[in-house]
Protein backbone atom coordinates (compact mmCIF):
# COMPACT_ATOMS: atom_id res chain seq x y z
CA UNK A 1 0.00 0.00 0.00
CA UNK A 2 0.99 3.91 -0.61
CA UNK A 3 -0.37 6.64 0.93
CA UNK A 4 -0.01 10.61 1.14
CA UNK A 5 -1.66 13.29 3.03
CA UNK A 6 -2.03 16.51 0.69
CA UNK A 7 -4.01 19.59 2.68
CA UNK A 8 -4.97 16.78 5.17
CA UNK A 9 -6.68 14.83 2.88
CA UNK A 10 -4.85 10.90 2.78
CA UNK A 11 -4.99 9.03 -0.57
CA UNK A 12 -3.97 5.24 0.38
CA UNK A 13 -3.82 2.93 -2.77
CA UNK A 14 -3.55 -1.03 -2.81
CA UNK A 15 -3.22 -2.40 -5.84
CA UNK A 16 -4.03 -6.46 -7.63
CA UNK A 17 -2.83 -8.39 -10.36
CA UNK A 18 -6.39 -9.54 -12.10
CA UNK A 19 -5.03 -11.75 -14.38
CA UNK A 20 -4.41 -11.92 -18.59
CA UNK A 21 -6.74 -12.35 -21.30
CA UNK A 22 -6.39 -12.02 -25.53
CA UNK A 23 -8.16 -9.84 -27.77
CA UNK A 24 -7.34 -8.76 -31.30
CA UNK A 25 -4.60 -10.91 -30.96
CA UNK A 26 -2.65 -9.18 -28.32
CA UNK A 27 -1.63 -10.39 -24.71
CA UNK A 28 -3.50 -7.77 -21.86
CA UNK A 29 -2.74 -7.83 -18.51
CA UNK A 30 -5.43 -6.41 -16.04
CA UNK A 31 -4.81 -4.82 -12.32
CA UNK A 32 -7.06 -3.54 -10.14
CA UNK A 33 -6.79 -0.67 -7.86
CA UNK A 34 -8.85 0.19 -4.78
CA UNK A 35 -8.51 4.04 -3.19
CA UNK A 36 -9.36 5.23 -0.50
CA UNK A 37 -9.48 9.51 0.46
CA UNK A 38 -9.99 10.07 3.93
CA UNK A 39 -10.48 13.45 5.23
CA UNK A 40 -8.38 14.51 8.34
CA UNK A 41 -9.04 18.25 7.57
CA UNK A 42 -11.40 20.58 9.59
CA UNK A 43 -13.37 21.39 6.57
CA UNK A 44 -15.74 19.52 3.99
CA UNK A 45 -14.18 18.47 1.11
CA UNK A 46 -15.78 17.49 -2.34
CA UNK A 47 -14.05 15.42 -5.36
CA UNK A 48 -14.94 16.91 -8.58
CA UNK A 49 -12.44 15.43 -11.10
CA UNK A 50 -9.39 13.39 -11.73
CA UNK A 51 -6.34 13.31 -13.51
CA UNK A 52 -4.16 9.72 -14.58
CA UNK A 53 -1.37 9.26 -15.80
CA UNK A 54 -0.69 5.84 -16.63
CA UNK A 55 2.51 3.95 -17.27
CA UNK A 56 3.07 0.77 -19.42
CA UNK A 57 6.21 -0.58 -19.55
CA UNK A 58 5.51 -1.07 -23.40
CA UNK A 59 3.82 1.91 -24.48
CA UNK A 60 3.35 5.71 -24.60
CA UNK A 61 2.05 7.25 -21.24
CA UNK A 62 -2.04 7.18 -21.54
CA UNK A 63 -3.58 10.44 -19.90
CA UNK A 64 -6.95 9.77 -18.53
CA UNK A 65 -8.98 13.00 -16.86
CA UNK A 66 -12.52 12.72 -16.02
CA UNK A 67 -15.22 13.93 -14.34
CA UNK A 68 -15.57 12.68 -10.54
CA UNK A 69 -14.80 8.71 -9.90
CA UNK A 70 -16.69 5.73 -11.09
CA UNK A 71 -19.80 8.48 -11.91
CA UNK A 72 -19.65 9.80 -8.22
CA UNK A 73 -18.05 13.24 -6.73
CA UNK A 74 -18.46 12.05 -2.88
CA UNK A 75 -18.81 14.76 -0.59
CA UNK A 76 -16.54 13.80 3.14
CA UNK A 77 -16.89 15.75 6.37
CA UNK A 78 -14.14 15.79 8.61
CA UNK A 79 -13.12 12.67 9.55
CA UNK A 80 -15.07 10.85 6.61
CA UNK A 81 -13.74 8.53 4.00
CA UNK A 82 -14.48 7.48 0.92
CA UNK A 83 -13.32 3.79 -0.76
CA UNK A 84 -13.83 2.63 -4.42
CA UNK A 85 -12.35 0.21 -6.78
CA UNK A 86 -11.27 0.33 -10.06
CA UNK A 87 -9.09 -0.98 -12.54
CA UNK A 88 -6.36 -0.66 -15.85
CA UNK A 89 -5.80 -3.06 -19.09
CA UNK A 90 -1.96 -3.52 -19.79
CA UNK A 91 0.27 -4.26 -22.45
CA UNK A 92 2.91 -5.27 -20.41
CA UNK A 93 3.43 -6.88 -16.89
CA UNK A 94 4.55 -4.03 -15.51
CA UNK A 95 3.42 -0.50 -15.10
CA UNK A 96 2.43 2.11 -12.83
CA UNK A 97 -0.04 5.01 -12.31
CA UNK A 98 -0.23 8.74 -10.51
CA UNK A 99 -2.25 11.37 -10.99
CA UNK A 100 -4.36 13.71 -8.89
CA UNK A 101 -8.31 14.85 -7.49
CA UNK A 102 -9.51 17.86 -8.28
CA UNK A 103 -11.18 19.04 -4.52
CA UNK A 104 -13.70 21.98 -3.38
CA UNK A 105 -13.10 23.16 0.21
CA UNK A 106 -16.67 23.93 1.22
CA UNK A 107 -15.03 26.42 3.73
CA UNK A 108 -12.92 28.74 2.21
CA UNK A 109 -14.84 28.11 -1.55
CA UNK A 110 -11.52 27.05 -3.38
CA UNK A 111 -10.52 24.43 -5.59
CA UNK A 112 -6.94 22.43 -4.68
CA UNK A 113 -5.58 19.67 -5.86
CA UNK A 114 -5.29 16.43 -3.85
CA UNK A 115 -2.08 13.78 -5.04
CA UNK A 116 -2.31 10.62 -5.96
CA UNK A 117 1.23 8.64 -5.23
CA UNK A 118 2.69 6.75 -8.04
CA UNK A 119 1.44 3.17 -7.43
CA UNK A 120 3.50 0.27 -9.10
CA UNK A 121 1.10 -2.13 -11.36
CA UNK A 122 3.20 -5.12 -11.49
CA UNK A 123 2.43 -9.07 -12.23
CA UNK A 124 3.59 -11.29 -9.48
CA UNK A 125 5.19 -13.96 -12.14
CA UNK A 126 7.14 -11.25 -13.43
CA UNK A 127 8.94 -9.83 -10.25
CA UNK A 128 12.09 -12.41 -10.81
């Protein structure tokens, strides 16, 4: 697991090895990736958007940005958190991905963003 506290909000990533599959003649490897933002600020927080930039040991860097996460923009009080899953197609064993949230402090009425530390994407037959 990772984690990092930007404006006292904690981003804590754990990330899974899914498994491969072919399509179109091509080898993908899928991972899965669960987050969870907790708020240890004083103020209410909102997620509005994201940013990803995603790493393949094979390919270009894919930028994803997006409204929200998985079709929700959760809302946390102080000392709320908020967990989802998700996941990434491979062309290669190994990657990684960072990025961050785009946030609304209630409070003060401001936008900030919240990072997401670089989490490794890696296949467990392939860590020889």
């Amino acid at each position: 697991m990772v984690s990092q506290i930007t404006r006292g909000i904690k981003i804590s990533v754990m990330t899974s090895f899914e498994g491969t599959y072919f399509k179109n003649y091509k080898i993908h490897f899928a991972f899965s990736y669960e987050i969870t933002i907790e708020n240890h600020s004083k103020d209410s927080v909102q997620l509005i958007s994201r940013h990803w930039e995603i790493f393949d040991s094979l390919n270009d860097i894919e930028v994803v940005d997006g409204e929200g996460i998985i079709g929700k923009k959760p809302v946390l009080k102080p000392g709320e958190f908020h967990t989802y899953s998700s996941g990434c197609l491979l062309s290669s064993p190994y990657g990684a991905m960072k990025g961050h949230f785009n946030m609304i402090n209630f409070t003060s009425t401001k936008n900030f963003k919240v990072i997401v530390p670089t989490f490794r994407l890696c296949a467990p037959f392939a860590l020889n």
